[in-house]
N, C-alpha and C. Protein backbone atom coordinates (compact mmCIF):
# COMPACT_ATOMS: atom_id res chain seq x y z
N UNK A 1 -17.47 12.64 -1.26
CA UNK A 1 -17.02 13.25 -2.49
C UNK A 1 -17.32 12.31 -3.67
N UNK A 2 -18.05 13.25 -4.75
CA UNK A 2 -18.13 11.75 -5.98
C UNK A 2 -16.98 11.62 -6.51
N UNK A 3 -16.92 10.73 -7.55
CA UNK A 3 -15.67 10.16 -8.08
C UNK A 3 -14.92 11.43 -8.98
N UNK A 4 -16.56 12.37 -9.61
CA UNK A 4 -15.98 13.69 -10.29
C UNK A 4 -15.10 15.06 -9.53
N UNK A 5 -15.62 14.96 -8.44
CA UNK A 5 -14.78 15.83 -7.48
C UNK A 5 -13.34 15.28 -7.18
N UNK A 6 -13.28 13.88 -6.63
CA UNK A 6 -12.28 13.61 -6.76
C UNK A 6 -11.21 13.45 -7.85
N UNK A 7 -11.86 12.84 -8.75
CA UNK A 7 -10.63 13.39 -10.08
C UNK A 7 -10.30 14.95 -10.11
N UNK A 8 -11.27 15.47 -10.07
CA UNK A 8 -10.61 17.14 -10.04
C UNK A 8 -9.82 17.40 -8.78
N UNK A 9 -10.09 16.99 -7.94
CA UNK A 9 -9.13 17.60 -6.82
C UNK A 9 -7.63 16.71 -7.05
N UNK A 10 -7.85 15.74 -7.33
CA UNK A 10 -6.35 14.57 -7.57
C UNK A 10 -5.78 15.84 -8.88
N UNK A 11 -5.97 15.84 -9.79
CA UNK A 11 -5.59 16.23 -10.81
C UNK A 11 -5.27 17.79 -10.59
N UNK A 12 -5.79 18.57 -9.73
CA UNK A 12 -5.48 19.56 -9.11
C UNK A 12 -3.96 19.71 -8.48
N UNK A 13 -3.89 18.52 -7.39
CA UNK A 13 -3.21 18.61 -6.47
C UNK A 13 -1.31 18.03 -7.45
N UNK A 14 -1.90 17.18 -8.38
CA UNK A 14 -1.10 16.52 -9.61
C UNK A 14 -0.23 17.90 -10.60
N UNK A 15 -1.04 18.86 -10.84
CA UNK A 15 -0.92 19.64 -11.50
C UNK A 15 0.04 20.81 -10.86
N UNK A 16 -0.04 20.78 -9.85
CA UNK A 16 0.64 22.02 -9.23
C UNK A 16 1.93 21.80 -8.56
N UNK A 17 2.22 20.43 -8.70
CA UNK A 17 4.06 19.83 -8.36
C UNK A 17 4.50 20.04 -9.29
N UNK A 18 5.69 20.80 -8.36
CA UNK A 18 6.98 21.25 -9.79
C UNK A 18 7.77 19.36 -10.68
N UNK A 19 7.71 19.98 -11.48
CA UNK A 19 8.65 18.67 -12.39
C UNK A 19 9.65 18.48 -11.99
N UNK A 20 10.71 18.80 -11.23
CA UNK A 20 11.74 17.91 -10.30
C UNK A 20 11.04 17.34 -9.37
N UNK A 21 10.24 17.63 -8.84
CA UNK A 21 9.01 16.70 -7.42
C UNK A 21 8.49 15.60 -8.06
N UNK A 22 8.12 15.69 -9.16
CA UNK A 22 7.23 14.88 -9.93
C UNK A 22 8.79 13.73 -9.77
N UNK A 23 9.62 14.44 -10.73
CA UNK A 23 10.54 13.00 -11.14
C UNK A 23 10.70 12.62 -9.98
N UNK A 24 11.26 13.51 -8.72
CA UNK A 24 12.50 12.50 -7.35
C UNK A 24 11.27 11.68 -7.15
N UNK A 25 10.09 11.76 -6.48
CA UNK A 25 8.40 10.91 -6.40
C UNK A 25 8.92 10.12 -7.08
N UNK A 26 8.86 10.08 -8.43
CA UNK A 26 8.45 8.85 -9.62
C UNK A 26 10.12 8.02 -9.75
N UNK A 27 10.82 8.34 -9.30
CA UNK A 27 11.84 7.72 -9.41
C UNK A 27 12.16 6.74 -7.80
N UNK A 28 11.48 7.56 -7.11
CA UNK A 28 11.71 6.93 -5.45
C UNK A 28 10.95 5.58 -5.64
N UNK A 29 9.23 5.51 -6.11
CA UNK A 29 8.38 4.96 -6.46
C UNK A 29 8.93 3.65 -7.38
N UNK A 30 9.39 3.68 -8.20
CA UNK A 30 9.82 2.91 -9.22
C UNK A 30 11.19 2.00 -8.60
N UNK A 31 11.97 2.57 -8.22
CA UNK A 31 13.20 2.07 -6.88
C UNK A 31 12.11 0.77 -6.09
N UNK A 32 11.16 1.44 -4.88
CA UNK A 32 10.47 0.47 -4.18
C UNK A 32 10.23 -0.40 -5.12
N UNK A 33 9.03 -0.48 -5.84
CA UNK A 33 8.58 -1.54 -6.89
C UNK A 33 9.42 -2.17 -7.37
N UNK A 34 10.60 -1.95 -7.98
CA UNK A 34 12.03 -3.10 -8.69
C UNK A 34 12.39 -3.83 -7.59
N UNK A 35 12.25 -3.54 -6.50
CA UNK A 35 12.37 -4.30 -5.00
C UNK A 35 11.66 -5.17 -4.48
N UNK A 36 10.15 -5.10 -5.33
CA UNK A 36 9.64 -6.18 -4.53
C UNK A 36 9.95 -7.72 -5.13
N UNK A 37 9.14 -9.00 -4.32
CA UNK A 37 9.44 -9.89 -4.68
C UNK A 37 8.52 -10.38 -6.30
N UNK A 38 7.52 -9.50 -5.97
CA UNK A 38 6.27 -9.74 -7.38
C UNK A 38 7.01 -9.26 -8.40
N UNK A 39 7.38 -8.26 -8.32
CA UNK A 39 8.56 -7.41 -9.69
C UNK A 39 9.64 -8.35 -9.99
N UNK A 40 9.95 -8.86 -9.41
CA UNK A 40 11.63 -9.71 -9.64
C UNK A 40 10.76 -10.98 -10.17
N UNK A 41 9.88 -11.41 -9.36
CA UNK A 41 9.54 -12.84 -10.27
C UNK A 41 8.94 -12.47 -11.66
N UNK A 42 8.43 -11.33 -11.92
CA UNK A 42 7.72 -11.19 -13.28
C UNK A 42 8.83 -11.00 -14.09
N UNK A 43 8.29 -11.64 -15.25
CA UNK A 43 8.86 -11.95 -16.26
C UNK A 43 8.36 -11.29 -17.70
N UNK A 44 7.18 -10.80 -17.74
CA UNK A 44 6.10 -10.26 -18.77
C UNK A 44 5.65 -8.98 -17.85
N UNK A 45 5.54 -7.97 -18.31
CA UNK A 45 5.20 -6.73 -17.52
C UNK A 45 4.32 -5.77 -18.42
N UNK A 46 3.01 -5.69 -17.97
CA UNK A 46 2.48 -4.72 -19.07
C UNK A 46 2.75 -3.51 -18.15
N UNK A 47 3.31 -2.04 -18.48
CA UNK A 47 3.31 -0.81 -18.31
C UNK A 47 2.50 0.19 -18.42
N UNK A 48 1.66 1.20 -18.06
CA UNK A 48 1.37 2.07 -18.79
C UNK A 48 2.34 3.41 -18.86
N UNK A 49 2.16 3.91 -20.47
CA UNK A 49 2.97 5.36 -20.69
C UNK A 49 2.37 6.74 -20.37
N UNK A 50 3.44 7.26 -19.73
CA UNK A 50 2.90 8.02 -18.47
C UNK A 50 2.18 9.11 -19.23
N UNK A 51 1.50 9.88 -18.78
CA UNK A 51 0.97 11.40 -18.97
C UNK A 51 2.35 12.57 -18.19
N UNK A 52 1.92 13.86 -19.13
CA UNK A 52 3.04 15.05 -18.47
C UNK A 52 2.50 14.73 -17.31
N UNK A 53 1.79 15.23 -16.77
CA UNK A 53 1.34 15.41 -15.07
C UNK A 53 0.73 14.09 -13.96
N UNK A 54 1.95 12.93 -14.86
CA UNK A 54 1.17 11.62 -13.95
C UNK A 54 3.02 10.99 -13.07
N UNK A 55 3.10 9.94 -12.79
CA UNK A 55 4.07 9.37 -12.40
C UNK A 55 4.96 8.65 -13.20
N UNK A 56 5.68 9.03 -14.04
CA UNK A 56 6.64 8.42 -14.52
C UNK A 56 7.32 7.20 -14.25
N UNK A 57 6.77 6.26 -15.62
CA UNK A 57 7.21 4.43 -15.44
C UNK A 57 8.29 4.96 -16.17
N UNK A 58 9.12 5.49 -16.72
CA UNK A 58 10.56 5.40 -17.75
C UNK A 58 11.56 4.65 -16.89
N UNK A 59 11.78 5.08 -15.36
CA UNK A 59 12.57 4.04 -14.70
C UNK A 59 12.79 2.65 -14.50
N UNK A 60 11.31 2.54 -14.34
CA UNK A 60 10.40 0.95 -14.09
C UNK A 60 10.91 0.55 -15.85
N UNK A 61 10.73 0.95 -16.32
CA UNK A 61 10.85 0.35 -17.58
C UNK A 61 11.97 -0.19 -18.26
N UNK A 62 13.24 0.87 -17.88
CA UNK A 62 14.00 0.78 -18.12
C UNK A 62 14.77 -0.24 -17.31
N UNK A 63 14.62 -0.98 -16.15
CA UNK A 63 15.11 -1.55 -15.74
C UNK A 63 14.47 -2.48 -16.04
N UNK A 64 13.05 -2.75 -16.41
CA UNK A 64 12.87 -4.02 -16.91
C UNK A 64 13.68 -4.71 -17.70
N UNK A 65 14.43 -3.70 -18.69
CA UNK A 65 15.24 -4.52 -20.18
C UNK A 65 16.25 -4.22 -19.70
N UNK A 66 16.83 -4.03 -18.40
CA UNK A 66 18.20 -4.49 -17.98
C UNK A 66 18.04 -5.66 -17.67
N UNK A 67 17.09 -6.12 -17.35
CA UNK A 67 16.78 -7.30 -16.31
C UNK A 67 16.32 -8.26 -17.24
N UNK A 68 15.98 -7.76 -18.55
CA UNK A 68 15.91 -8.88 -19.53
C UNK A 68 14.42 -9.25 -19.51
N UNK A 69 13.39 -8.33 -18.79
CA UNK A 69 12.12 -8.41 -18.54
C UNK A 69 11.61 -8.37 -20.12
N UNK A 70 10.02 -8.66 -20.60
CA UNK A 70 9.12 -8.02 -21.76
C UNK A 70 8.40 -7.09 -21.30
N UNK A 71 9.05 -5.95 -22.04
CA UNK A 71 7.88 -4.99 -21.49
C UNK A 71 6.83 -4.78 -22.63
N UNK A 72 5.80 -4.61 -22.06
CA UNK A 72 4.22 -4.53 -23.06
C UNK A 72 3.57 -2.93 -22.89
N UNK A 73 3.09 -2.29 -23.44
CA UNK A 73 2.45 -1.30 -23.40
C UNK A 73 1.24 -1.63 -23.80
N UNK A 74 -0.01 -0.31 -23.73
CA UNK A 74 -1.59 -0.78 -23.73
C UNK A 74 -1.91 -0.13 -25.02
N UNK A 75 -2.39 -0.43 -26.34
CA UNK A 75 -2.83 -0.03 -27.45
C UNK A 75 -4.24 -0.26 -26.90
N UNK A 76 -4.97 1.06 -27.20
CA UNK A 76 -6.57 1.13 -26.89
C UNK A 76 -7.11 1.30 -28.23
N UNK A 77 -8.21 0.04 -28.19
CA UNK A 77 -9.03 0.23 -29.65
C UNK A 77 -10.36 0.33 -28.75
N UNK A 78 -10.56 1.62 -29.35
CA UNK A 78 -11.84 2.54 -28.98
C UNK A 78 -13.03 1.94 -29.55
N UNK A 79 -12.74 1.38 -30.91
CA UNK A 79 -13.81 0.99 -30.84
C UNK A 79 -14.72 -0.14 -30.31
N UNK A 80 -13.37 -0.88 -29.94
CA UNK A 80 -14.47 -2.39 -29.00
C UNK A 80 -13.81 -1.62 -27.76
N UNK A 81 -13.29 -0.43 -27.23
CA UNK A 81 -13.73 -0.22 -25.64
C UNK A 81 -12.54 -1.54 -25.04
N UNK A 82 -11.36 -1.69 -25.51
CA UNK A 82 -10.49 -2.52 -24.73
C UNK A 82 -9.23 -2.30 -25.03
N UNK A 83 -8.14 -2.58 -24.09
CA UNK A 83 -6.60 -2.25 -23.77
C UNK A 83 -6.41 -3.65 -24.65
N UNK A 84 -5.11 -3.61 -25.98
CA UNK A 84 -4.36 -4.84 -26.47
C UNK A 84 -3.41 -4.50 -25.91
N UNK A 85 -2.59 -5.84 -25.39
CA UNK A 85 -0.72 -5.32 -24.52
C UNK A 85 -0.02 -5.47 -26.02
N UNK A 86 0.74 -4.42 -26.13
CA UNK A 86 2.24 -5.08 -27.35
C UNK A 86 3.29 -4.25 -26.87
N UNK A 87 4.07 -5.30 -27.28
CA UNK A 87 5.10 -5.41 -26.61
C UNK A 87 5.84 -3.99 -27.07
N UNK A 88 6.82 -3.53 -26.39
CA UNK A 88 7.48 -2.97 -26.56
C UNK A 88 9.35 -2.87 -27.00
N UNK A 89 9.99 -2.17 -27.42
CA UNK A 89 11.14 -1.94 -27.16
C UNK A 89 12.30 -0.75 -27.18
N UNK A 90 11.45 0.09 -27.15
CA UNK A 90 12.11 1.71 -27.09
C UNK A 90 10.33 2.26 -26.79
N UNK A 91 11.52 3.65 -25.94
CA UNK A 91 10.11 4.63 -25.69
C UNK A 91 10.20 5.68 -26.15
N UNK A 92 11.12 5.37 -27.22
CA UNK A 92 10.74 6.92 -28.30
C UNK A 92 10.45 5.97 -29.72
N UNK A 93 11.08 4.98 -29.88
CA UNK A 93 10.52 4.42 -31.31
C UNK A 93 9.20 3.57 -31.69
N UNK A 94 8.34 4.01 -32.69
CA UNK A 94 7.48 2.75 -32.94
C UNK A 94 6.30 3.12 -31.63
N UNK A 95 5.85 4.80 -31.71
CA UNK A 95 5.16 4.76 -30.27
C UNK A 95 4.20 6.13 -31.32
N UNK A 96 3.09 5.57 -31.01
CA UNK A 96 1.85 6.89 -31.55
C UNK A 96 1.33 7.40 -30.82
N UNK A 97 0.48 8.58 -31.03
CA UNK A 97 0.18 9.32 -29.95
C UNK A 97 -1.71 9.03 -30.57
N UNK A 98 -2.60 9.06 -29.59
CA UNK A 98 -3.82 8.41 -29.49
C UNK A 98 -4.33 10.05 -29.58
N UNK A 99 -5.93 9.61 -30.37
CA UNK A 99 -7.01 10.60 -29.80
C UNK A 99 -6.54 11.53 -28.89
N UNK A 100 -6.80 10.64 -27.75
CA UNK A 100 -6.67 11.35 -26.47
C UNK A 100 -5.43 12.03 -25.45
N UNK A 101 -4.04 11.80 -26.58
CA UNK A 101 -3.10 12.27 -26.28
C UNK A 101 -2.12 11.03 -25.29
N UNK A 102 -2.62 9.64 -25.55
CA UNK A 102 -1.99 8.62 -24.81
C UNK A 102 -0.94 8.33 -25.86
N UNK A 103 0.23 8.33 -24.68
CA UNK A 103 1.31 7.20 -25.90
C UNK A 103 0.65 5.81 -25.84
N UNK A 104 1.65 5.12 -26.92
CA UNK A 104 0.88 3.73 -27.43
C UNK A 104 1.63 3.25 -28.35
N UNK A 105 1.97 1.77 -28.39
CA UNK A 105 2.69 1.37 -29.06
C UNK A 105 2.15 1.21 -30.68
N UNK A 106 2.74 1.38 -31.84
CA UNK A 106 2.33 1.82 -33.26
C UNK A 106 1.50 0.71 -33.64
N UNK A 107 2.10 -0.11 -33.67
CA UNK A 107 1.81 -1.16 -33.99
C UNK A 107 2.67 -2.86 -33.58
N UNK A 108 1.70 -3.88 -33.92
CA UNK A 108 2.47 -5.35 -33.34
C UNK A 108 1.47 -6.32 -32.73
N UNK A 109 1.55 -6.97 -32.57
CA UNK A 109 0.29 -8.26 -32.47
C UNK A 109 0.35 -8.12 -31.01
N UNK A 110 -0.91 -8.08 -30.17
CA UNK A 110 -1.67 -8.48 -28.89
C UNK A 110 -0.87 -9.40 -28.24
N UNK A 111 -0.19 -9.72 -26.85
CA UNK A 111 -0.02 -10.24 -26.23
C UNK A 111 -0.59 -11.42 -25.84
N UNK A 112 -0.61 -12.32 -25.64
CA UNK A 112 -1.89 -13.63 -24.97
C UNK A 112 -1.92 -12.94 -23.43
N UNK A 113 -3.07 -12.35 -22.69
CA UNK A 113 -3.11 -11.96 -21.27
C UNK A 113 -2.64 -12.94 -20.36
N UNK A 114 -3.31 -14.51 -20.70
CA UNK A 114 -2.48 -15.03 -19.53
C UNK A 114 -1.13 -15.70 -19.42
N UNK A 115 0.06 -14.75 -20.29
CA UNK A 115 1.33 -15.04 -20.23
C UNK A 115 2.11 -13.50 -19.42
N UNK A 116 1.16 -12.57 -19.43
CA UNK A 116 1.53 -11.68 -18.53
C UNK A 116 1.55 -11.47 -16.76
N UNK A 117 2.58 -11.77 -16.60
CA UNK A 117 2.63 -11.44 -14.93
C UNK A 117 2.47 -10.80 -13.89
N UNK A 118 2.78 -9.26 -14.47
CA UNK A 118 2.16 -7.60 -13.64
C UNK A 118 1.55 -6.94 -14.38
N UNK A 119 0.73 -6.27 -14.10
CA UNK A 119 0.02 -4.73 -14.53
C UNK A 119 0.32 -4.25 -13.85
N UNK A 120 0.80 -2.78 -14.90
CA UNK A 120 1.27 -1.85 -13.66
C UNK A 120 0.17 -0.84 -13.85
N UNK A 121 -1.11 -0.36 -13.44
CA UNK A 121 -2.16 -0.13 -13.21
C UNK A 121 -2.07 1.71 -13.18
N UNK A 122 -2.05 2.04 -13.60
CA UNK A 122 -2.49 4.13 -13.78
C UNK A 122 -3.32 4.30 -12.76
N UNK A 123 -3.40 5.14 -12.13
CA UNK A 123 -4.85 5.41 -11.64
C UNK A 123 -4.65 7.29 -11.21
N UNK A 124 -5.74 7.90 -10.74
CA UNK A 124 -5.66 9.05 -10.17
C UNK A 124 -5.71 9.45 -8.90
N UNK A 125 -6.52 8.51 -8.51
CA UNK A 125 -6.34 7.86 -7.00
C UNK A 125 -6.50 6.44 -6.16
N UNK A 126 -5.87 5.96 -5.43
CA UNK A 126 -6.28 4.67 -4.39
C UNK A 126 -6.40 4.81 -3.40
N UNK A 127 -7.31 4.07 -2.96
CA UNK A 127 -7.53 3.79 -1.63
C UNK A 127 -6.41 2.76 -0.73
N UNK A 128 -6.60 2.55 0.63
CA UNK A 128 -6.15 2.00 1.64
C UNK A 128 -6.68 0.50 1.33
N UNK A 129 -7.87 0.55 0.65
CA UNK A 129 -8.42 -1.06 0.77
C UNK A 129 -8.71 -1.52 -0.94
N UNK A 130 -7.36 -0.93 -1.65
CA UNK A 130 -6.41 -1.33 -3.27
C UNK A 130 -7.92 -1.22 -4.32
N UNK A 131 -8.90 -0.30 -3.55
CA UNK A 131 -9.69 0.79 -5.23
C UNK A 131 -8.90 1.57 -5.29
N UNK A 132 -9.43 1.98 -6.87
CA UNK A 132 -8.81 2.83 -7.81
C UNK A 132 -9.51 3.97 -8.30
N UNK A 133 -9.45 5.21 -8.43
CA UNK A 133 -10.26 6.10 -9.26
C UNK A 133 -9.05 6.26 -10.70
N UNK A 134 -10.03 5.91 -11.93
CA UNK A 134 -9.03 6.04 -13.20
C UNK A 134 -9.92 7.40 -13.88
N UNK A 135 -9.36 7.33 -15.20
CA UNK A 135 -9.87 8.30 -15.83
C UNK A 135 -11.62 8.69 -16.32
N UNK A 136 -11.87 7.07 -15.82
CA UNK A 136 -13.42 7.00 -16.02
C UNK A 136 -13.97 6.32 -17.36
N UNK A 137 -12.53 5.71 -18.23
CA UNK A 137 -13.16 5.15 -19.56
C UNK A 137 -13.59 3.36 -18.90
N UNK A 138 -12.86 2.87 -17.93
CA UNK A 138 -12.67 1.47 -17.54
C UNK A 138 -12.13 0.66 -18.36
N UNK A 139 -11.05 0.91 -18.91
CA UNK A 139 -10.24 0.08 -19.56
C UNK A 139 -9.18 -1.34 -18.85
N UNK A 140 -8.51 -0.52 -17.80
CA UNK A 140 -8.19 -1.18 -16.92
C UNK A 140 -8.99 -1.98 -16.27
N UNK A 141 -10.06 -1.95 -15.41
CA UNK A 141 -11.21 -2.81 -14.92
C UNK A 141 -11.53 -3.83 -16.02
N UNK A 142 -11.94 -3.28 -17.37
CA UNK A 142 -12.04 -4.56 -17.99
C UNK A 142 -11.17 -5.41 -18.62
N UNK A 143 -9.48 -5.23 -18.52
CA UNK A 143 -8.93 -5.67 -18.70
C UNK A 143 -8.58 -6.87 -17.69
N UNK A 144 -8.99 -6.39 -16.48
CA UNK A 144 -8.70 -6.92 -15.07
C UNK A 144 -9.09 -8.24 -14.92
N UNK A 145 -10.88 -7.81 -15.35
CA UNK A 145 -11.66 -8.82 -15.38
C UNK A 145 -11.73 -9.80 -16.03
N UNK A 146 -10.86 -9.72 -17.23
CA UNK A 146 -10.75 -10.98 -17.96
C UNK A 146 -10.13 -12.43 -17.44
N UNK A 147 -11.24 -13.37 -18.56
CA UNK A 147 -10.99 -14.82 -17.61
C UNK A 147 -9.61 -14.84 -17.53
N UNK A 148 -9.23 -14.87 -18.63
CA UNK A 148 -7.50 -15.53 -18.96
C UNK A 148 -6.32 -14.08 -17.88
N UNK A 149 -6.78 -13.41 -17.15
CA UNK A 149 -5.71 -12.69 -16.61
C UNK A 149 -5.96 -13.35 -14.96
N UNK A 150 -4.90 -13.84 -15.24
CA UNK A 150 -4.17 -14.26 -13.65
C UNK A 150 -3.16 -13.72 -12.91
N UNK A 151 -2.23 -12.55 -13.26
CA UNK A 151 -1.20 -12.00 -13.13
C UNK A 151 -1.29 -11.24 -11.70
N UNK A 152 -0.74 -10.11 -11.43
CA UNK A 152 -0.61 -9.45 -10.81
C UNK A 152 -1.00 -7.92 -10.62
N UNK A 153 -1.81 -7.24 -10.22
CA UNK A 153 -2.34 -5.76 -10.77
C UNK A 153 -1.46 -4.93 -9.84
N UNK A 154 -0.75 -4.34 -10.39
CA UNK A 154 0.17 -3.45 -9.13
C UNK A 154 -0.30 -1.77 -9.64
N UNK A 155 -0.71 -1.24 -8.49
CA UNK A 155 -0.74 0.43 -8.67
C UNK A 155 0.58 0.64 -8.60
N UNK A 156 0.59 1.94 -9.32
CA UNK A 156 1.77 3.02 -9.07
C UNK A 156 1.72 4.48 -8.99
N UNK A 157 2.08 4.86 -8.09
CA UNK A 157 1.70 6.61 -7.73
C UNK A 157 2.56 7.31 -6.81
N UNK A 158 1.95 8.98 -6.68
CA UNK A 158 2.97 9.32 -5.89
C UNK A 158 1.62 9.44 -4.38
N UNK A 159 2.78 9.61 -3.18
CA UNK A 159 1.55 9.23 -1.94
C UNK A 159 0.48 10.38 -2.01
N UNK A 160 0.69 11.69 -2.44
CA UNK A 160 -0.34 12.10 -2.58
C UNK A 160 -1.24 12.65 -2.68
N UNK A 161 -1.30 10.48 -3.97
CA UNK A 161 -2.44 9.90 -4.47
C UNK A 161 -3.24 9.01 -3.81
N UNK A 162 -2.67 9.14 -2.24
CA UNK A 162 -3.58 8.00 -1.56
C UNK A 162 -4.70 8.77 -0.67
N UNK A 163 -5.66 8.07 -0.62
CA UNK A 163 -7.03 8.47 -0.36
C UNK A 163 -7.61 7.87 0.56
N UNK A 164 -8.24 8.38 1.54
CA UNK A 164 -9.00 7.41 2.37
C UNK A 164 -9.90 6.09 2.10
N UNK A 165 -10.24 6.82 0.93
CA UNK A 165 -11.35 5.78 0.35
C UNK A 165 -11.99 6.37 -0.94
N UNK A 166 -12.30 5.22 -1.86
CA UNK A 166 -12.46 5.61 -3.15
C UNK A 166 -13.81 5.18 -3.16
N UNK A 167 -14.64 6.16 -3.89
CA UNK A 167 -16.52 5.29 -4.12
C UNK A 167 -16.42 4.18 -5.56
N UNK A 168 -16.80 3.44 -4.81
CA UNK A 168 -16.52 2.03 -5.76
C UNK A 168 -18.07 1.68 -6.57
N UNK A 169 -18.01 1.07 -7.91
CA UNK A 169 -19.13 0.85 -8.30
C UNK A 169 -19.08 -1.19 -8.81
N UNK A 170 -20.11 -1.61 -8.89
CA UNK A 170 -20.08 -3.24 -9.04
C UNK A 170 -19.00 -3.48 -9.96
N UNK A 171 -18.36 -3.13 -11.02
CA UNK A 171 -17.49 -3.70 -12.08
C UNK A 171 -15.87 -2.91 -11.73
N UNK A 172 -15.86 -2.21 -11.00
CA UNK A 172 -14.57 -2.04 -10.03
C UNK A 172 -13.29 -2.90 -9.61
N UNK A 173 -12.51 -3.35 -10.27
CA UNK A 173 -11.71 -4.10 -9.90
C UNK A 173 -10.49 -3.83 -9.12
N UNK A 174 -10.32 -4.29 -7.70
CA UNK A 174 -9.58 -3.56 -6.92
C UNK A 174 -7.90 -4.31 -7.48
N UNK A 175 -7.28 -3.52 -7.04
CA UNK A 175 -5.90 -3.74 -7.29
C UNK A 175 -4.93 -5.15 -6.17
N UNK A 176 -4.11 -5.65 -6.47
CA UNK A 176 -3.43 -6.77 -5.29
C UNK A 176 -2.19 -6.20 -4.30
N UNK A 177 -1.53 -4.52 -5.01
CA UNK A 177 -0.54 -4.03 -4.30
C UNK A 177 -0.51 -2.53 -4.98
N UNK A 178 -0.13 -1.43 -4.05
CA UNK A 178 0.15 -0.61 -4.29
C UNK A 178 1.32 0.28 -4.04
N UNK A 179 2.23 0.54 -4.90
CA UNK A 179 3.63 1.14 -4.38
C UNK A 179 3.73 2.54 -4.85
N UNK A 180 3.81 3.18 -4.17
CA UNK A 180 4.04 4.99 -3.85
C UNK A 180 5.67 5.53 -3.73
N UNK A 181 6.10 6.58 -4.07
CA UNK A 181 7.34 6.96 -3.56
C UNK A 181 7.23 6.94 -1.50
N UNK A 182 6.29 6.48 -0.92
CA UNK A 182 6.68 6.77 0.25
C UNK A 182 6.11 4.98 0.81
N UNK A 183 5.69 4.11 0.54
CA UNK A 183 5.83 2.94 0.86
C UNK A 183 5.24 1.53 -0.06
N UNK A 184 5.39 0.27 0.17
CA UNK A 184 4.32 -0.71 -0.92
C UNK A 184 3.11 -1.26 0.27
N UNK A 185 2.28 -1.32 -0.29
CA UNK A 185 0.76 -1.93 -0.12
C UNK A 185 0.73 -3.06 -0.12
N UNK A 186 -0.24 -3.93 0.83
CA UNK A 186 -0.45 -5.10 -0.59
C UNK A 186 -1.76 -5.20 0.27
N UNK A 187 -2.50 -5.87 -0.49
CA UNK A 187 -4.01 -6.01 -0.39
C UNK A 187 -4.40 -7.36 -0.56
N UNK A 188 -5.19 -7.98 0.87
CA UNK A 188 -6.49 -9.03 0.84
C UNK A 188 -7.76 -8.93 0.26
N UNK A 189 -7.57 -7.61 -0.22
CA UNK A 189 -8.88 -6.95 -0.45
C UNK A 189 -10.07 -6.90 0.93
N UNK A 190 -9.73 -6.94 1.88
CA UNK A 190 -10.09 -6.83 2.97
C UNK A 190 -9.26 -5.27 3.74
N UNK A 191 -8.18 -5.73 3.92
CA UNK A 191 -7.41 -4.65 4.82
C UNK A 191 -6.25 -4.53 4.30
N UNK A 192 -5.24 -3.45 3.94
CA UNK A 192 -3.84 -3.56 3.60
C UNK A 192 -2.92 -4.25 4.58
N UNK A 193 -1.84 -4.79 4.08
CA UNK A 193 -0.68 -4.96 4.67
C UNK A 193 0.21 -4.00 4.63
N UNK A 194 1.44 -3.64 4.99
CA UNK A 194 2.32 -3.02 5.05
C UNK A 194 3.75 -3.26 4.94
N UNK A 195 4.50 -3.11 4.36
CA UNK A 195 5.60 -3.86 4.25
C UNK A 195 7.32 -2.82 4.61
């Protein structure tokens, strides 16, 4: 299957869960992840803001600033083709809506990348061996790739979004863990673990 079939069939299969499925998923999902040990040590958390028909971070988020976490959101400047993190602090205030219908924080100065600890990574689908199929702009990948990011890339989804296998291309940056409402991942980039 190419990567175009597969976004349509993910986004298919995305589209046709009722919105209480969507939330209990995205809330089960977000539960695991506040659980792991990578989540509790991070301290800097970039987020992404969800789409109607994607997995809802509002939980994840919200417990970040119980926990006294920074949460960052992704401002996309289209025209250099790259994700800035700024920070956040409400998800109704100080939040614009993009071109493309992405929330986004209004405005606020860029994050330094290597003071951030997790990405919490969007995708439409993953694989078993932590690829990703995204929307196809590669924002994430090239955010990934940067020298100064040392952090942590965590997927988040509902299971499914998991895939046998994703067609990967050279600038592909695979993910280090993936957590689903039905279990967490973590990746050698060789073979998953299971936890």
């Amino acid at each position: 299957m190419t990567k175009k079939d597969l976004r349509q069939h993910i986004r298919g299969l995305l589209s046709a869960l009722a919105p209480q499925k969507l939330h209990e998923q995205s809330v089960k999902a977000c539960s695991l992840l506040i659980e792991t040990r990578e989540y509790k040590r991070s301290e800097i958390i970039l987020v992404f803001l969800s789409l109607p028909n994607e997995i809802d971070t509002t939980p994840l988020v919200l417990d970040a600033w119980r926990n006294r976490k920074r949460v960052l959101a992704p401002k996309v400047n289209w025209d250099q083709r790259r994700m800035l993190p700024i920070e956040i602090r409400s998800l109704s205030d100080d939040l614009d809506e993009s071109r493309y219908g992405l929330r986004e924080p209004a405005n606020g100065n860029p994050f330094p990348i290597t003071d951030i600890d997790m990405v919490i990574v969007p995708g439409l689908g993953f694989d078993l061996q932590g690829h990703r199929i995204g929307r196809g702009r590669g924002f994430y990948d090239h955010f990934l790739a940067h020298e100064d990011w040392h952090g942590i890339a965590c997927g988040l989804a509902l299971e499914q979004q998991v895939i046998d296998e994703v067609p990967i291309a050279e600038h592909d940056i695979p993910i280090d863990m993936l957590v689903t409402d039905a279990e967490i991942r973590r990746f050698s980039h060789k073979s998953p673990v299971k936890s």
